[in-house]
C-alpha atoms as a PDB file:
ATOM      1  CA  UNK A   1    -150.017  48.489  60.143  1.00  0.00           C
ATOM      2  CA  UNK A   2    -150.417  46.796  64.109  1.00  0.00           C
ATOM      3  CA  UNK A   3    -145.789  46.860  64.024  1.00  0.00           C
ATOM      4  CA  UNK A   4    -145.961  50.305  63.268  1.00  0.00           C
ATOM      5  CA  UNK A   5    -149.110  50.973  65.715  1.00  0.00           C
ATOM      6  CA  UNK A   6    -146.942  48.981  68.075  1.00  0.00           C
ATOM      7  CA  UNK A   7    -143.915  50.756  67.424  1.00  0.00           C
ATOM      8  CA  UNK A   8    -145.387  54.111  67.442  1.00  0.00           C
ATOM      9  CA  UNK A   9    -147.326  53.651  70.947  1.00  0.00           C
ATOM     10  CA  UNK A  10    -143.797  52.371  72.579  1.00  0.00           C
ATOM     11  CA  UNK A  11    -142.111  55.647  71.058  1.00  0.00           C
ATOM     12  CA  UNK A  12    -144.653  57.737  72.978  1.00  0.00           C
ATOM     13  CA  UNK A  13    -144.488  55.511  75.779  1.00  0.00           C
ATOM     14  CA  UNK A  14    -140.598  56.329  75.838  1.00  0.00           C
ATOM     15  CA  UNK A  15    -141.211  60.124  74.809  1.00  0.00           C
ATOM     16  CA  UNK A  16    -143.928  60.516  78.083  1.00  0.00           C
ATOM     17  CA  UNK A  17    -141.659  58.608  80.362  1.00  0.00           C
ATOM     18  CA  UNK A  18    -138.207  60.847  79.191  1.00  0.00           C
ATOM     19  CA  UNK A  19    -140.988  63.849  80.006  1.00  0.00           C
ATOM     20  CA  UNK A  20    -141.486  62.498  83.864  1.00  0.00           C
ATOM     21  CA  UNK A  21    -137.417  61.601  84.255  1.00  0.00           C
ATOM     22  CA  UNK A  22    -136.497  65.331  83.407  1.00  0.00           C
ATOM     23  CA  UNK A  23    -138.797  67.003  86.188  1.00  0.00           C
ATOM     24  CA  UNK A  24    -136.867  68.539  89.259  1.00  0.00           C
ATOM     25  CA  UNK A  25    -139.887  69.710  91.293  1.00  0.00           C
ATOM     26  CA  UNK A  26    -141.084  66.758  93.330  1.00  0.00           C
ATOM     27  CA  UNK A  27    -143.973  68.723  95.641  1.00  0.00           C
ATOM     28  CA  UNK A  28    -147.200  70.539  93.958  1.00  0.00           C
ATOM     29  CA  UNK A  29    -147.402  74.403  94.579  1.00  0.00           C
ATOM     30  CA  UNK A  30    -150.308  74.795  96.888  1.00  0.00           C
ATOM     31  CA  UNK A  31    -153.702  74.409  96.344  1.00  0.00           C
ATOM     32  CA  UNK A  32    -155.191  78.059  95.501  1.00  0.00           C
ATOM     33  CA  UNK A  33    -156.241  79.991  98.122  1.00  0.00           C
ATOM     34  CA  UNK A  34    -154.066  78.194 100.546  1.00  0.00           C
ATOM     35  CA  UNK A  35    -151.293  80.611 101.356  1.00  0.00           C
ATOM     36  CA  UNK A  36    -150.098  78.553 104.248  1.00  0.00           C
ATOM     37  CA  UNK A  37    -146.966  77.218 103.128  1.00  0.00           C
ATOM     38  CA  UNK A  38    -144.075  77.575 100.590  1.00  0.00           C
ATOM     39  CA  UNK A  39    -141.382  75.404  99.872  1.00  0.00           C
ATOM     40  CA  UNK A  40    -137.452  76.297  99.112  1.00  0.00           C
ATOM     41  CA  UNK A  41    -135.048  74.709  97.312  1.00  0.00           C
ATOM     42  CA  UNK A  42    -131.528  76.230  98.521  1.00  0.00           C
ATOM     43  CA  UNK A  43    -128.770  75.999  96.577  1.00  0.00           C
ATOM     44  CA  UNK A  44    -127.362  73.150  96.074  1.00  0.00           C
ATOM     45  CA  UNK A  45    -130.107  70.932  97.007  1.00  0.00           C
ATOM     46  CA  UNK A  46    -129.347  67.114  95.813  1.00  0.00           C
ATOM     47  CA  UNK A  47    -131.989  65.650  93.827  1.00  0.00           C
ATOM     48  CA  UNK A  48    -133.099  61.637  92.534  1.00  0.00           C
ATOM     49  CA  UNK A  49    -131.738  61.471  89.269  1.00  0.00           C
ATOM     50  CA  UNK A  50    -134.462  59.188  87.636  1.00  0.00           C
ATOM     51  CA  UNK A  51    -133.346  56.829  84.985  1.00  0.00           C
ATOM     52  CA  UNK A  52    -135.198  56.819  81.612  1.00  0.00           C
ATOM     53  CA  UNK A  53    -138.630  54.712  81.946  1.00  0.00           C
ATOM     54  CA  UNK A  54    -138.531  55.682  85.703  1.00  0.00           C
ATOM     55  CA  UNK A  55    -141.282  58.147  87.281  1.00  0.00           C
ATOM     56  CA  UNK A  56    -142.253  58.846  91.013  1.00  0.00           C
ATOM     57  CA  UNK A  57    -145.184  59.970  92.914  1.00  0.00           C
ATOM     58  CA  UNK A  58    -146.033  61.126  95.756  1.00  0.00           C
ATOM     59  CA  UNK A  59    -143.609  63.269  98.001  1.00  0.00           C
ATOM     60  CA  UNK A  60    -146.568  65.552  99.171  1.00  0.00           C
ATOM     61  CA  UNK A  61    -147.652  67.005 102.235  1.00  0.00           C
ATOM     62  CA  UNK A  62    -151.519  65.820 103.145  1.00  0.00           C
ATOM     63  CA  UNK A  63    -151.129  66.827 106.752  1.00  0.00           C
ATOM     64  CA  UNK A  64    -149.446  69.990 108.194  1.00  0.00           C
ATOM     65  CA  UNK A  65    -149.852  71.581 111.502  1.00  0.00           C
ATOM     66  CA  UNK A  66    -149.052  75.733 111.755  1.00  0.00           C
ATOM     67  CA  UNK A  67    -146.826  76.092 114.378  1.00  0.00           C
ATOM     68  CA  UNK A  68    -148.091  78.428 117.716  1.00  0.00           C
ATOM     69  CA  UNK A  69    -147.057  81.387 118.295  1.00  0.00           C
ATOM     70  CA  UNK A  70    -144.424  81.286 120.997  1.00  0.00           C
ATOM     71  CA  UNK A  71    -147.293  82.877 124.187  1.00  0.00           C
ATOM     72  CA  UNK A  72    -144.241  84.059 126.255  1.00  0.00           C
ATOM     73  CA  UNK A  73    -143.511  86.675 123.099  1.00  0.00           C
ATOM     74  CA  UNK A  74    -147.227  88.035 121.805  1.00  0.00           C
ATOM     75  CA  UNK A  75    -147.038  91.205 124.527  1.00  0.00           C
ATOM     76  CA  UNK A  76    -143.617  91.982 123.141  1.00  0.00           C
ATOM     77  CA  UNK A  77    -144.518  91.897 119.539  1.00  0.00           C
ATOM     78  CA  UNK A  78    -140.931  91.524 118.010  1.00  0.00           C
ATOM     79  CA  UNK A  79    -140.695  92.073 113.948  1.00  0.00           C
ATOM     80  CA  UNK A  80    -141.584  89.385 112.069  1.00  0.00           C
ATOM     81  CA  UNK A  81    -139.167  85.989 112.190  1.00  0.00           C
ATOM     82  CA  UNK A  82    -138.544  83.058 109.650  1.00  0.00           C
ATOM     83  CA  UNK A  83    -137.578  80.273 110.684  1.00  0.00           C
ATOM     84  CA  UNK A  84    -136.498  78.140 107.708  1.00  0.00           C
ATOM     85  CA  UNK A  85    -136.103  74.549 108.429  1.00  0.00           C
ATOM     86  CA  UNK A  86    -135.105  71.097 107.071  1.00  0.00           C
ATOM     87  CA  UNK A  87    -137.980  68.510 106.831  1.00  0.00           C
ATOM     88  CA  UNK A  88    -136.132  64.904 106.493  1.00  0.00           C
ATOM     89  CA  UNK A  89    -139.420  62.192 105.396  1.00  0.00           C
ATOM     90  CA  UNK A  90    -138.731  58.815 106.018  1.00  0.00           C
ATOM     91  CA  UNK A  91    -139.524  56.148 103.273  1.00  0.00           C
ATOM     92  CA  UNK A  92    -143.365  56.065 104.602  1.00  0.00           C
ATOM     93  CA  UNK A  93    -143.835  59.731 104.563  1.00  0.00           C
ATOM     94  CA  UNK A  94    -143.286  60.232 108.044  1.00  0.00           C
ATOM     95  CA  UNK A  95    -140.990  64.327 109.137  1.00  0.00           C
ATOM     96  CA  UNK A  96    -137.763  61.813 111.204  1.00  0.00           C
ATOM     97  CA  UNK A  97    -135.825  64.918 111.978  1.00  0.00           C
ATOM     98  CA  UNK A  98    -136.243  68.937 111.416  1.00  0.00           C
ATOM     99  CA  UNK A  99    -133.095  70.300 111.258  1.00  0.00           C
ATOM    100  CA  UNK A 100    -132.632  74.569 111.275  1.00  0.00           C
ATOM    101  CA  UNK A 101    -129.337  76.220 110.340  1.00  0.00           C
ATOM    102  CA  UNK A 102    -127.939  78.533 113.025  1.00  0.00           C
ATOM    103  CA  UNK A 103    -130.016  76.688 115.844  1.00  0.00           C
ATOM    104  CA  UNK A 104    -126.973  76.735 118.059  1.00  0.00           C
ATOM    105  CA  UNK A 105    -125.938  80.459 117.823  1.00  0.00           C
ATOM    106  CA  UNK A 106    -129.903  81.605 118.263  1.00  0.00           C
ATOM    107  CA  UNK A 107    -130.594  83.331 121.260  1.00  0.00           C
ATOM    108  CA  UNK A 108    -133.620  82.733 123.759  1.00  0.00           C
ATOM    109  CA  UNK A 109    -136.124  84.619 121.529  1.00  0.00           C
ATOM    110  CA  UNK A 110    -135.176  82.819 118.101  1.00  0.00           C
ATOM    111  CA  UNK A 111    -135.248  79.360 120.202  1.00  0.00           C
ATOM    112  CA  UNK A 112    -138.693  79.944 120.945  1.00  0.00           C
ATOM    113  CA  UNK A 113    -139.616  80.073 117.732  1.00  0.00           C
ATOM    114  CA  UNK A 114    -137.300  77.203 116.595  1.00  0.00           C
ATOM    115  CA  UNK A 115    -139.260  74.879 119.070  1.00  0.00           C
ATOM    116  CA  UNK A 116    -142.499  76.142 117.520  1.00  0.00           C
ATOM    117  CA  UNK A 117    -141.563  75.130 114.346  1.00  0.00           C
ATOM    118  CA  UNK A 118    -139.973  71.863 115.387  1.00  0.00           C
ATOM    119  CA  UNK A 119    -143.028  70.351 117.750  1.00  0.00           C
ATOM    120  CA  UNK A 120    -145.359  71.421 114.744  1.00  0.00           C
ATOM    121  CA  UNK A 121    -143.567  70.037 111.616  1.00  0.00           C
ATOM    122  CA  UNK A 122    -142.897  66.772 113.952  1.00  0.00           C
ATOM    123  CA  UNK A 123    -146.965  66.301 113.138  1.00  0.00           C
ATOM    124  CA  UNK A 124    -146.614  66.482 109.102  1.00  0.00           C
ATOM    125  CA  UNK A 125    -147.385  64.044 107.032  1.00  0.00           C
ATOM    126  CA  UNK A 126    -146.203  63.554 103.404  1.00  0.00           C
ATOM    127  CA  UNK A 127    -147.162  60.745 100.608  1.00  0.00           C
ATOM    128  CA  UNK A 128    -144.134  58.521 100.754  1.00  0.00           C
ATOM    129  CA  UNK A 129    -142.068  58.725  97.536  1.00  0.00           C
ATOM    130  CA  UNK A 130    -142.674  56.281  94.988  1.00  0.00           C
ATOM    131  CA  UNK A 131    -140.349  55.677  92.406  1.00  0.00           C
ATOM    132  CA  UNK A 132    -141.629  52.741  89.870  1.00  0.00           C
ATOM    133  CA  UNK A 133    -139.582  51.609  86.932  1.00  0.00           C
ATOM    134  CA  UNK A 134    -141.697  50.794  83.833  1.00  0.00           C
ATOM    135  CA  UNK A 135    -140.695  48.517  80.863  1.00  0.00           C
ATOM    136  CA  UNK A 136    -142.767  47.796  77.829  1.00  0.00           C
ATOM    137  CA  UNK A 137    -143.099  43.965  76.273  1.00  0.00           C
ATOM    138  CA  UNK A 138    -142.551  42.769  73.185  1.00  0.00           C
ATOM    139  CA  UNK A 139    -145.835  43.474  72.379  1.00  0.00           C
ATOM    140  CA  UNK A 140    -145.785  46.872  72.868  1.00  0.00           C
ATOM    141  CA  UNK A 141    -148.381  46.454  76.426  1.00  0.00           C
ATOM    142  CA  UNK A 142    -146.209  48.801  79.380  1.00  0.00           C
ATOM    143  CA  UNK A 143    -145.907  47.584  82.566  1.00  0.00           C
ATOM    144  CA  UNK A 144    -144.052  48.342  86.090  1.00  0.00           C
ATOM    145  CA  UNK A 145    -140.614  46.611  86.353  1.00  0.00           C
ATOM    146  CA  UNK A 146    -140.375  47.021  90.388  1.00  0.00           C
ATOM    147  CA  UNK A 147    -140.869  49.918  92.563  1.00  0.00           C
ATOM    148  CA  UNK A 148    -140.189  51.142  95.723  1.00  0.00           C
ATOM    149  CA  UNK A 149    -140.774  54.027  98.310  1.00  0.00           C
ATOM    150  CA  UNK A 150    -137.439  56.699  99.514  1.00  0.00           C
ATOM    151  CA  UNK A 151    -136.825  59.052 102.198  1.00  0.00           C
ATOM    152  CA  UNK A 152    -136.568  62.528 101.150  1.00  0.00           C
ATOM    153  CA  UNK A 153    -136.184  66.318 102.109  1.00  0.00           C
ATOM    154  CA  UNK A 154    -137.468  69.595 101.552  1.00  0.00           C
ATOM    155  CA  UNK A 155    -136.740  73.025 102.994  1.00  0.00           C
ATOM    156  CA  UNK A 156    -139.884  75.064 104.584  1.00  0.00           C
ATOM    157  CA  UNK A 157    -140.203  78.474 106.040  1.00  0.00           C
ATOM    158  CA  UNK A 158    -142.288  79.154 108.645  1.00  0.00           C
ATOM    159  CA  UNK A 159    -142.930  82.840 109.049  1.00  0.00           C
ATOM    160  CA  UNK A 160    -144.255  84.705 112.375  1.00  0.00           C
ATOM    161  CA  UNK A 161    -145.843  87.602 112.135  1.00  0.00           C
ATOM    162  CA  UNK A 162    -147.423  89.802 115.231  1.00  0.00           C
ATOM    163  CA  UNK A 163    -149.768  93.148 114.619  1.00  0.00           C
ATOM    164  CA  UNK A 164    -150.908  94.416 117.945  1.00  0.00           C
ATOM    165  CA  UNK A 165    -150.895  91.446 120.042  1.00  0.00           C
ATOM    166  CA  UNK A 166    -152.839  89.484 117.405  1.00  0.00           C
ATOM    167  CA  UNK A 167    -150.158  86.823 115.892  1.00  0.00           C
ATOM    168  CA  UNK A 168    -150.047  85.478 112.416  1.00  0.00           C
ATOM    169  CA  UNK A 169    -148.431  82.003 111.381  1.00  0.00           C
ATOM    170  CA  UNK A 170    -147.955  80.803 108.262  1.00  0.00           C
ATOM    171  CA  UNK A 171    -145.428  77.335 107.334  1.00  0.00           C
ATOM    172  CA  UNK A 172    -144.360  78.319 103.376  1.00  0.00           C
ATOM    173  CA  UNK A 173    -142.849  75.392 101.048  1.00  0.00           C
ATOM    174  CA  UNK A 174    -141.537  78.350  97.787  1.00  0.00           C
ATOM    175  CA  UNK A 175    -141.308  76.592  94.685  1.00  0.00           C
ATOM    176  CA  UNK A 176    -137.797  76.317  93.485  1.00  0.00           C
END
């Protein structure tokens, strides 16, 4: 009766562990009633492939700044403008680099708003990612094998709004 106890804990051990290897979202919708950010996953995005008995953690934002609204353009009002950028996260949860498509093309007005978004996303903060590789004993008793922290990415879009000189910012991480 304790094999097959044994036997039957390690086979939902395995089962729960499969369950975390298969996910493909690695960062939490929001917290409700924060409508502050959304994250995208374009096409094509490259993701960890996590070997069976591997999970991760982490890989979420506990710190993010809204960008300001560009002063030089709240008389002017122009329509609203997203800006969707590249957040690259070091391996201690540290934004290294934002990179936005189409920065080079962007005239004066779309630059102002590119800076926005790049001096506040330079101030985020993210969990590291932790990936930890767990094994069971012979005995049935689970433990981690090794683990270790990654860089990663994720693509947010920060919107700009303006209604009669009053601006509205929002930084939006869509769920893919």
């Amino acid at each position: 009766m304790i094999r097959f106890a044994r036997r039957l804990s390690l086979a939902v051990l395995a089962a729960s562990l499969a369950g975390c290897a298969s996910t493909s979202r690695i960062a939490p919708p929001p917290p409700s009633g924060d409508a502050s950010w959304r994250m995208v996953a374009p096409p094509g995005t490259v993701r960890y492939q996590l070997a069976m008995g591997e999970v991760f953690s982490g890989a979420t934002p506990f710190r993010r700044v809204k960008p300001a609204y560009p002063p030089g353009w709240l008389a002017i009002c122009p329509p609203p403008q997203e800006v969707p950028a590249l957040l690259i996260i070091d391996d201690q949860g540290a934004v290294a680099e934002v990179r936005v498509s189409g920065e080079r093309q962007a005239d004066a007005s779309r630059h102002a708003f590119i800076d926005a978004v790049r001096a506040a996303a330079r101030q985020w903060q993210f969990q590291p990612l932790s990936i930890s590789r767990w094994a069971a004993d012979a005995d049935g008793n689970s433990h981690v094998v090794d683990s270790g922290t990654r860089p990663f990415s994720l693509t947010y879009v920060f919107r700009f709004e303006c209604h009669a000189g009053q601006s509205s910012v929002s930084a939006a991480a869509a769920q893919p």
